[in-house]
Protein backbone atom coordinates (compact mmCIF):
# COMPACT_ATOMS: atom_id res chain seq x y z
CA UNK A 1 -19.65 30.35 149.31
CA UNK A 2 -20.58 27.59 151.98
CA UNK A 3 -18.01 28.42 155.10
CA UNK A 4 -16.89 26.11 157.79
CA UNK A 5 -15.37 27.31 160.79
CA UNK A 6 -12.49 25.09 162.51
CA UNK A 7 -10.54 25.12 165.82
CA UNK A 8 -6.92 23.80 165.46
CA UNK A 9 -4.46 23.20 168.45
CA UNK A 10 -2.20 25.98 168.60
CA UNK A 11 0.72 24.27 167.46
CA UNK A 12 -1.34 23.23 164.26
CA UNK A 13 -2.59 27.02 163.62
CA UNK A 14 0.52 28.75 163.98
CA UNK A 15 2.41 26.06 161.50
CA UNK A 16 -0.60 26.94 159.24
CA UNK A 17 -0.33 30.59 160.09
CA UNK A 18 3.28 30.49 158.91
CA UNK A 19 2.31 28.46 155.42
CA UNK A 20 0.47 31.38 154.98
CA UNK A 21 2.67 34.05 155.54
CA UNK A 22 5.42 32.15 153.65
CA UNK A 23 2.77 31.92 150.39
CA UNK A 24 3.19 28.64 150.53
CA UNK A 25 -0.22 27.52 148.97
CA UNK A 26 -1.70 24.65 151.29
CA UNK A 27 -2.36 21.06 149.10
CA UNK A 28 -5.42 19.42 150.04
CA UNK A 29 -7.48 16.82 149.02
CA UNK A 30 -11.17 16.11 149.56
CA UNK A 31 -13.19 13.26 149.74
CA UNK A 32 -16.47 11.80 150.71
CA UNK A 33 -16.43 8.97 153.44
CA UNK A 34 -19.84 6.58 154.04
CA UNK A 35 -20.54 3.86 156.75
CA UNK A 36 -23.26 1.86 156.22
CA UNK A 37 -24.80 -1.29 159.06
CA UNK A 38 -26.91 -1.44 161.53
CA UNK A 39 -31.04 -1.97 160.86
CA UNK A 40 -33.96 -0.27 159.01
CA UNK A 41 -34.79 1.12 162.71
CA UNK A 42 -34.82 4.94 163.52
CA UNK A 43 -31.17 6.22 164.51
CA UNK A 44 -29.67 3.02 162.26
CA UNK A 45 -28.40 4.09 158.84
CA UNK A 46 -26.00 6.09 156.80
CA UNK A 47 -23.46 8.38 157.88
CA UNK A 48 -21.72 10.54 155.54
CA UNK A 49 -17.75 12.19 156.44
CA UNK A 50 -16.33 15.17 154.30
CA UNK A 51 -13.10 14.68 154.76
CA UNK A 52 -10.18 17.15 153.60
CA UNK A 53 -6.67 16.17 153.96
CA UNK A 54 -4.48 19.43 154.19
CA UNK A 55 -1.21 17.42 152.62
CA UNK A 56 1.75 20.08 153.41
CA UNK A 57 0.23 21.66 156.79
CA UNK A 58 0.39 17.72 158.12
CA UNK A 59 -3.59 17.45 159.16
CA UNK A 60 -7.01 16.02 158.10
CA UNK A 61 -10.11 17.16 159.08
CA UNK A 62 -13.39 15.39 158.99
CA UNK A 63 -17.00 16.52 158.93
CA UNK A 64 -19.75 14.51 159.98
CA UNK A 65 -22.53 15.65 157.67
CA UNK A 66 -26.22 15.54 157.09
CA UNK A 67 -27.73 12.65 155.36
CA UNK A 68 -29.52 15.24 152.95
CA UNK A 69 -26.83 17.19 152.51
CA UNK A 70 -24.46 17.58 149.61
CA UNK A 71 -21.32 19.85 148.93
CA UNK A 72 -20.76 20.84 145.60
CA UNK A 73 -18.21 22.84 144.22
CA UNK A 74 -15.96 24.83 146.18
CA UNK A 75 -16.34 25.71 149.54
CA UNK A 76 -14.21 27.29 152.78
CA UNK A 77 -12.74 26.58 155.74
CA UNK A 78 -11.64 29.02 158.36
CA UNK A 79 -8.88 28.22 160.53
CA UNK A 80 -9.00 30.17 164.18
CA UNK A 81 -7.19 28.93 167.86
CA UNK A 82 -7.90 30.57 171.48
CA UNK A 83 -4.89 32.15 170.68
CA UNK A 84 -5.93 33.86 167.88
CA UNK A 85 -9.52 33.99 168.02
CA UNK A 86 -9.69 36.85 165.32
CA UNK A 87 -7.00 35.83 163.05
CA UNK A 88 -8.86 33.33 160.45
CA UNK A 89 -6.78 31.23 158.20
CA UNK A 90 -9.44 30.72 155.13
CA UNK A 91 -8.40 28.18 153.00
CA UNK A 92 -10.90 26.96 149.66
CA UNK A 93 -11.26 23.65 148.73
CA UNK A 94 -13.36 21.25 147.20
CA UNK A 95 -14.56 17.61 147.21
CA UNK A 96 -13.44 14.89 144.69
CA UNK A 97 -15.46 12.27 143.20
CA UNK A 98 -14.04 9.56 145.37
CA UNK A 99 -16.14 8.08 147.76
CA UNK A 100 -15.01 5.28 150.35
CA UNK A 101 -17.55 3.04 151.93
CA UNK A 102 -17.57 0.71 155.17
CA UNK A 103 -20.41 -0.97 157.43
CA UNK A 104 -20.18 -1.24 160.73
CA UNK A 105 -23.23 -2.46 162.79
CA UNK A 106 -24.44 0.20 165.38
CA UNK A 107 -26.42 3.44 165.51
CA UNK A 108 -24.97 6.50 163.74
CA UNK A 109 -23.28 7.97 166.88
CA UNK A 110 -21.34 4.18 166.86
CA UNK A 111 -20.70 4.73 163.36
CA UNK A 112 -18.97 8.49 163.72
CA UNK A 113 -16.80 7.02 166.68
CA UNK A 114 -15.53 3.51 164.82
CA UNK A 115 -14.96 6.19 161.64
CA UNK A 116 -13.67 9.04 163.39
CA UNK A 117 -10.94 6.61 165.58
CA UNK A 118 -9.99 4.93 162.56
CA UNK A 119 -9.73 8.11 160.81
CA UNK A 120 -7.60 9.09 164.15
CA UNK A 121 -5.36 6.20 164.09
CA UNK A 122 -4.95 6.21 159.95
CA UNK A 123 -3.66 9.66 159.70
CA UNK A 124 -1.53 9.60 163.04
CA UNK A 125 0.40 6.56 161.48
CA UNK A 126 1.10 8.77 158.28
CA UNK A 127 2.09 11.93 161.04
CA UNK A 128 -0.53 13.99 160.67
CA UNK A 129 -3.49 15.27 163.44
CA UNK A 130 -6.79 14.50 162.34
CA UNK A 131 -9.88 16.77 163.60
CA UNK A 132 -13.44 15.83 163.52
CA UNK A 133 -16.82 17.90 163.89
CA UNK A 134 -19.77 16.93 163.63
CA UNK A 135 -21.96 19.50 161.63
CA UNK A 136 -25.20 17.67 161.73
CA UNK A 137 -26.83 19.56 164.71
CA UNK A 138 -27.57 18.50 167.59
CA UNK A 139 -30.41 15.98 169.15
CA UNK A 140 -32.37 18.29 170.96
CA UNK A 141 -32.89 20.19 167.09
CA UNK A 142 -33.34 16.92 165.42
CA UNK A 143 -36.27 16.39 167.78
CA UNK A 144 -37.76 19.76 167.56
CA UNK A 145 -37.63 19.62 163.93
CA UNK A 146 -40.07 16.67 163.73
């Protein structure tokens, strides 16, 4: 099963902690976030967002993924803080079918930070944090790869 590792404020992973040790089964829901804009040119195109909203624990994450890449079926997330750093909160999930598109004009990093604020601000509003990594690697492996 595909795994994704995430580091939550300690406030955040102890409320979680305590779902857990309650059996209080954590509601989420998943969906897939595009932003479109910009030009045909390198570095100009389409960024994709997994985003899972974790409904009870009061948080969102987001992952900035891959063009290429798709998630299919169920996968996991682990849950960790500095506090904890061997105490993993797994939690399996799973993407709907619900998409939600945008353009903005820029390069893809200008893309993740309009989405990832907006994402910010749109969840704070409804009290709840919102996280974002970025699991598309970083430049210096994007140019290696080529």
């Amino acid at each position: 099963m595909f795994q994704i590792m995430c580091v939550l404020t300690s406030e955040d992973y102890w409320y979680l902690d305590s779902m857990k040790e309650s059996n209080i089964p954590v509601n989420f829901y998943g969906y897939t976030f595009e932003v479109e804009g910009g030009g045909e040119a390198e570095g100009f195109g389409k960024v994709k967002l997994m985003v899972i909203e974790l409904i009870n624990a009061r948080m969102a994450v987001g992952f900035a993924i891959p063009r290429n890449m798709s998630v299919d079926g169920e996968f996991e997330l682990r849950f960790l803080c500095h506090e904890s750093p061997t105490n993993e909160i797994p939690i399996v999930c799973k993407l709907s079918q619900e998409v939600k598109r945008t353009t903005y004009r820029g390069d893809d990093d200008a893309k993740l930070e309009y989405i990832g604020f907006s994402l910010e601000k749109f969840y704070e509003s409804k009290g709840a944090t919102f996280y974002f990594y970025d699991l598309r690697g970083s430049q210096l492996d994007k140019q290696m790869s080529k």
